[in-house]
C-alpha atoms as a PDB file:
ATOM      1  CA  UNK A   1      -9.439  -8.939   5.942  1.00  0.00           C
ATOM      2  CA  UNK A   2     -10.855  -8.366   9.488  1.00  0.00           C
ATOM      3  CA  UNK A   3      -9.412  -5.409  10.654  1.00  0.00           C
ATOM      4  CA  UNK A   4      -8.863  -1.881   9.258  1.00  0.00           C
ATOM      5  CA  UNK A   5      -6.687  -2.466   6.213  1.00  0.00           C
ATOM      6  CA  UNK A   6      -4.383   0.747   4.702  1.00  0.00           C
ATOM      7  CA  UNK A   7      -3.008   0.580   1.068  1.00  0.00           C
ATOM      8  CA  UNK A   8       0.305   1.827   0.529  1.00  0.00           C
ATOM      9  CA  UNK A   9       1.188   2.863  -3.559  1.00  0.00           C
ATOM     10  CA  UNK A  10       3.922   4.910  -4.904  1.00  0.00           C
ATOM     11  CA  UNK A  11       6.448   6.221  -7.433  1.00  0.00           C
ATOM     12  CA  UNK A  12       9.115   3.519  -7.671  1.00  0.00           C
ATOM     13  CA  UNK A  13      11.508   6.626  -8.123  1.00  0.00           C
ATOM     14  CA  UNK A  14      10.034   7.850  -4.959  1.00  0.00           C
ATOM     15  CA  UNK A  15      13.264   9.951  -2.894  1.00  0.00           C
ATOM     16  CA  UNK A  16      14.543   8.684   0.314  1.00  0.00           C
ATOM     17  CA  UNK A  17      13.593  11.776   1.442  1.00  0.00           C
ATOM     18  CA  UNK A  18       9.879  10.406   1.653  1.00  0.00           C
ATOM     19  CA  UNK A  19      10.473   7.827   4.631  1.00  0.00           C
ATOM     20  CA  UNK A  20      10.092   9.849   7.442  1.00  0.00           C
ATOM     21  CA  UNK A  21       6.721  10.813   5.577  1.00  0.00           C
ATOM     22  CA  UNK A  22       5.239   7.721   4.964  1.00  0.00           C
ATOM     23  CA  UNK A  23       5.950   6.853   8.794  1.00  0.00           C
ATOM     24  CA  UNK A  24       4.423   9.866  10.294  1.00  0.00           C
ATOM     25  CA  UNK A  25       1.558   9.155   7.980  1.00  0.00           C
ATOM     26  CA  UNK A  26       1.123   5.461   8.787  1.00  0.00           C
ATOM     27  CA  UNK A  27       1.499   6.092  12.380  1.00  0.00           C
ATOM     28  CA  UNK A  28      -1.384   9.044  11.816  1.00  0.00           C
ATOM     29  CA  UNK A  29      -3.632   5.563   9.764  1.00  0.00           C
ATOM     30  CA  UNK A  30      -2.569   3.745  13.096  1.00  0.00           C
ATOM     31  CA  UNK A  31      -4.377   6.359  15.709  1.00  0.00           C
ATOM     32  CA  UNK A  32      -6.646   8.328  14.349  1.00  0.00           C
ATOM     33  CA  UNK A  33      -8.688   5.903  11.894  1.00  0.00           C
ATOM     34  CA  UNK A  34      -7.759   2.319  13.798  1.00  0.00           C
ATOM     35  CA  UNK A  35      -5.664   0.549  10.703  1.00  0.00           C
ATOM     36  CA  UNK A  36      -3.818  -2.159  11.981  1.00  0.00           C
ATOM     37  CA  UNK A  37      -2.744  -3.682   8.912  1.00  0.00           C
ATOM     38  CA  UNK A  38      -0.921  -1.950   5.992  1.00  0.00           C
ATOM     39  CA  UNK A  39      -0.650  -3.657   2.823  1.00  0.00           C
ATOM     40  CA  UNK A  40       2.147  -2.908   0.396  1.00  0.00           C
ATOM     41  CA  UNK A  41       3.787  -4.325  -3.116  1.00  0.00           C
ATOM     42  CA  UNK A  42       7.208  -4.699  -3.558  1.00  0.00           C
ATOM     43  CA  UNK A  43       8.476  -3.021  -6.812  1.00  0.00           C
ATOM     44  CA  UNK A  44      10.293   0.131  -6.067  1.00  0.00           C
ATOM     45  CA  UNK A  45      11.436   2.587  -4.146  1.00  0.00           C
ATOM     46  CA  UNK A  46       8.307   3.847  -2.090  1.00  0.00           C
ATOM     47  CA  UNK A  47       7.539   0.042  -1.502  1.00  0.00           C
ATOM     48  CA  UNK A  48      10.706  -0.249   0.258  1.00  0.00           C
ATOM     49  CA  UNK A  49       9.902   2.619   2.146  1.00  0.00           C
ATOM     50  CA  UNK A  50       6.847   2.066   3.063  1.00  0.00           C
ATOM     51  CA  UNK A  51       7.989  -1.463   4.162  1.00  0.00           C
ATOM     52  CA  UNK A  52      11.070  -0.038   6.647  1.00  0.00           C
ATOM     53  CA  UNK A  53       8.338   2.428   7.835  1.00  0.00           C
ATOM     54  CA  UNK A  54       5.996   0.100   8.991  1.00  0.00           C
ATOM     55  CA  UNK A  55       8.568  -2.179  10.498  1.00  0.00           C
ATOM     56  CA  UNK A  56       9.497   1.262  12.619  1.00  0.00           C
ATOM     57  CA  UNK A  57       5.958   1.439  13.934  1.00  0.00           C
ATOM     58  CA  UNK A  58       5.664  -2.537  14.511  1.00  0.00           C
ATOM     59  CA  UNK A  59       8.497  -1.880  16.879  1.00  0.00           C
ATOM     60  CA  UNK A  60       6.088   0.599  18.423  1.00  0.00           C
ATOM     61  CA  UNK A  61       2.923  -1.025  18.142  1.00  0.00           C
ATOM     62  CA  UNK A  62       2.349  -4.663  18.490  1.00  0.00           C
ATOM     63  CA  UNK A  63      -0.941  -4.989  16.891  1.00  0.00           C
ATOM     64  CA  UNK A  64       0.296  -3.712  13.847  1.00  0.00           C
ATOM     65  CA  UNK A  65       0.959  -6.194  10.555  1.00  0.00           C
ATOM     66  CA  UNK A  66       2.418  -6.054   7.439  1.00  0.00           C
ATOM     67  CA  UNK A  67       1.260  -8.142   4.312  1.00  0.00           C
ATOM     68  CA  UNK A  68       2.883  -7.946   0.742  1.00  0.00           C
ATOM     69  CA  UNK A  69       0.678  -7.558  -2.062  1.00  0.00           C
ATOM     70  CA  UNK A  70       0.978 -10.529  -4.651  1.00  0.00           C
ATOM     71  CA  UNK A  71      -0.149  -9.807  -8.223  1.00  0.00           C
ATOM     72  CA  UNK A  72       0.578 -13.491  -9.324  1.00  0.00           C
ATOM     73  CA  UNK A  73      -0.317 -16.663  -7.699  1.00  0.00           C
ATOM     74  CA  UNK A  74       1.757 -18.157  -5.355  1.00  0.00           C
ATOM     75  CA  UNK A  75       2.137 -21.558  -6.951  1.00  0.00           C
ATOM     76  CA  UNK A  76       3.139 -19.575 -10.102  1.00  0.00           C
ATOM     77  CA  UNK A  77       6.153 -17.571  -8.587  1.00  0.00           C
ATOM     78  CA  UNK A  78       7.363 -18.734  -5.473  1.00  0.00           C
ATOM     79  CA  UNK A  79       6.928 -15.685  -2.536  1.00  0.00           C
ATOM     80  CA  UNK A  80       9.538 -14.214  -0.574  1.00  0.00           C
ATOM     81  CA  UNK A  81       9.161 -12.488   2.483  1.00  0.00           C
ATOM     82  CA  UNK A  82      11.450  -9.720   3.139  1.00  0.00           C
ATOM     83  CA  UNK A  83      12.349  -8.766   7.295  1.00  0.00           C
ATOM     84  CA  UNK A  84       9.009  -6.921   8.614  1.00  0.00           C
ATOM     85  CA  UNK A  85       6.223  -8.865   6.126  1.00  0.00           C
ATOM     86  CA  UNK A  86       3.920 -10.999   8.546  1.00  0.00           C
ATOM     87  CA  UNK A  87       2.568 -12.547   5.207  1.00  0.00           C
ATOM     88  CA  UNK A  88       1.299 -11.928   1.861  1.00  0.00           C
ATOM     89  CA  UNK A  89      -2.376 -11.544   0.011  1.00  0.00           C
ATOM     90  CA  UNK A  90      -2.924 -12.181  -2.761  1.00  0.00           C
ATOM     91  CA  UNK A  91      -6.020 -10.607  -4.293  1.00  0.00           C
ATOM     92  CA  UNK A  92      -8.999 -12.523  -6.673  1.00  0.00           C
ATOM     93  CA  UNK A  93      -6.987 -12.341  -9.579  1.00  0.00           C
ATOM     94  CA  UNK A  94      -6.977 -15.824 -11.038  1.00  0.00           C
ATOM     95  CA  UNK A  95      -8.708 -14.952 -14.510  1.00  0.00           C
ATOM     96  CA  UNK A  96      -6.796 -11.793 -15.067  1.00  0.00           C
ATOM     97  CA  UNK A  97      -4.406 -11.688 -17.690  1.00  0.00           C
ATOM     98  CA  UNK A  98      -0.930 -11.552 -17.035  1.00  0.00           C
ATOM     99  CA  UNK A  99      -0.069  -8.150 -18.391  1.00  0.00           C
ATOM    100  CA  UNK A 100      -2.918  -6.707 -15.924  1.00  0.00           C
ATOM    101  CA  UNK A 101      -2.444  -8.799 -13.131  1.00  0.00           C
ATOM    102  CA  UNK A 102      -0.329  -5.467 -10.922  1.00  0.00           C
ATOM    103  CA  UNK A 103      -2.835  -2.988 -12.553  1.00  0.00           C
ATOM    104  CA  UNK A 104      -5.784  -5.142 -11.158  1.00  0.00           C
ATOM    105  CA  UNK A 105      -4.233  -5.958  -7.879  1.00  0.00           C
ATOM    106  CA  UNK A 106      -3.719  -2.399  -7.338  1.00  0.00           C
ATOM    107  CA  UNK A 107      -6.926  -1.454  -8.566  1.00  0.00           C
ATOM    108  CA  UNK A 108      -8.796  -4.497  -6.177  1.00  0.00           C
ATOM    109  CA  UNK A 109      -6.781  -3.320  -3.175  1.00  0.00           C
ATOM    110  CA  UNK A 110      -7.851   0.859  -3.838  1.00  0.00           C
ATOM    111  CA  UNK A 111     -11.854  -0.838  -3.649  1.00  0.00           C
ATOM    112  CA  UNK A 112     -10.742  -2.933  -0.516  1.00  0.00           C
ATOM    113  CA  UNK A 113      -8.777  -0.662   1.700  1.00  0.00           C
ATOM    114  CA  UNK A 114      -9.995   1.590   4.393  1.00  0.00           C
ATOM    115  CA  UNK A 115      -7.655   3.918   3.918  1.00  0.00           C
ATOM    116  CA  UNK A 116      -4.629   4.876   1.624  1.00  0.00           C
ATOM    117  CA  UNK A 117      -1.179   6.654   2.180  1.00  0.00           C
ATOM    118  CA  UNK A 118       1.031   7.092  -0.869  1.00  0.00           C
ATOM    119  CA  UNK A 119       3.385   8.827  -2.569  1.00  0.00           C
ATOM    120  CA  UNK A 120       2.153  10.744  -6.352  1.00  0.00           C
ATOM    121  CA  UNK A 121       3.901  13.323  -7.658  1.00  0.00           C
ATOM    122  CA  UNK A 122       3.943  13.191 -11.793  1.00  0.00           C
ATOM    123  CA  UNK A 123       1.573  11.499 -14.398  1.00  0.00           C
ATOM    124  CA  UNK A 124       1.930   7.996 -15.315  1.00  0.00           C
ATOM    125  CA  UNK A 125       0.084   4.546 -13.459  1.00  0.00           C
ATOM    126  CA  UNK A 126       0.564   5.550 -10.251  1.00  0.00           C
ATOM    127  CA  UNK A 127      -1.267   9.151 -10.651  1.00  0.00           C
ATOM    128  CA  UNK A 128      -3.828   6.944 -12.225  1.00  0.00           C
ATOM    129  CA  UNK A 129      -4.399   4.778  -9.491  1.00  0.00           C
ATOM    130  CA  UNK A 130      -4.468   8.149  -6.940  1.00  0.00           C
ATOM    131  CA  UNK A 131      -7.108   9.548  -8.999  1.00  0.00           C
ATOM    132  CA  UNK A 132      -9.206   6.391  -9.506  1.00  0.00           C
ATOM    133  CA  UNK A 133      -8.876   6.200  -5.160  1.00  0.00           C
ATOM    134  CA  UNK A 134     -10.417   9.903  -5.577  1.00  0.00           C
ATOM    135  CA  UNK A 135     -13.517   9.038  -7.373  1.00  0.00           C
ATOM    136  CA  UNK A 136     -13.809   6.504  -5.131  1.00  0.00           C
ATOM    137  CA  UNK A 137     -13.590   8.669  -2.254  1.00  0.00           C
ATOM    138  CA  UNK A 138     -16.099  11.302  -3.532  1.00  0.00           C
ATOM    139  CA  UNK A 139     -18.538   8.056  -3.205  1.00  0.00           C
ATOM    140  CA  UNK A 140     -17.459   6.932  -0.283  1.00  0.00           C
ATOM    141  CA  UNK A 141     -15.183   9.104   2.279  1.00  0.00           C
ATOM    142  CA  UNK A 142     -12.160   7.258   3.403  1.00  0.00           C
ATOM    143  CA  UNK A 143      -8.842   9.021   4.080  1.00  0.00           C
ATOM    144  CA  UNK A 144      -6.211   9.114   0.972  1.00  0.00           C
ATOM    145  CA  UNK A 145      -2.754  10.676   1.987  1.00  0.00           C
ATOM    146  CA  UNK A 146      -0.335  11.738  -0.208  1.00  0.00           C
ATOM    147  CA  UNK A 147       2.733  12.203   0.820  1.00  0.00           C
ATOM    148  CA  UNK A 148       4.459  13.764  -1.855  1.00  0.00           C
ATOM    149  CA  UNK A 149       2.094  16.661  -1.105  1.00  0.00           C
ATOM    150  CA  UNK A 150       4.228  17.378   2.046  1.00  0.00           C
ATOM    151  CA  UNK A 151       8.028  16.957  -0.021  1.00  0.00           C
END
């Protein structure tokens, strides 16, 4: 990954409501810290969001991509790319087991990214993942964004 990457995570019971949040917050990545390409999974709600969001922006900005975040191999499950996606990546994660293969991916693309916008509201993985970006971040500063703070 060349450029300024952003990681987008959230609740897959993430509201509608959230859009307009995760777009204001992406374009935010976009001009004040440089990201140009957003990276994103596509398992529920927020994903989907966060997908139609950054489509908005690409309209805007022409420099911007979108990749979908794979946590199985290509050759093992055939990839799909939904309207928006310029691509996918898939992450190092050919000797993870399968029942930690999203976990890890997630986990791989927190240490990666340059910056992360998301949406956590109650406990469960995805408050795991924000706080495991937070320890991170006391290490290293990078800007996390979390929506759901805003709703």
């Amino acid at each position: 990954m060349d450029n300024k990457v952003c990681f987008m995570f959230g609740h897959a019971t993430t509201p509608y409501a959230a859009l307009p949040l995760i777009e204001a917050a992406a374009e935010r990545h976009y001009l004040e810290h440089g990201i140009r390409t957003f990276i994103v999974g596509n398992r529920g709600n927020f994903d989907g969001y966060a997908a139609t969001a950054i489509s908005h922006l690409k309209n805007r900005y022409k420099d911007i991509s979108l990749l979908l975040l794979l946590a199985y191999h290509p050759a093992e499950r055939p990839v799909y790319l939904s309207d928006g996606f310029d691509n996918s990546y898939y992450p190092p994660l050919e000797n993870v087991p399968r029942p930690f293969t999203i976990v890890r991916a997630n986990k791989y693309m927190v240490n990666e990214a340059d910056s992360i916008i998301c949406y956590v509201k109650h406990p469960g993985n995805t408050r795991n993942l924000i706080e495991y970006a937070q320890r991170r971040q006391r290490k290293e500063r990078f800007p996390i964004e979390n929506v759901a703070e805003n709703s």
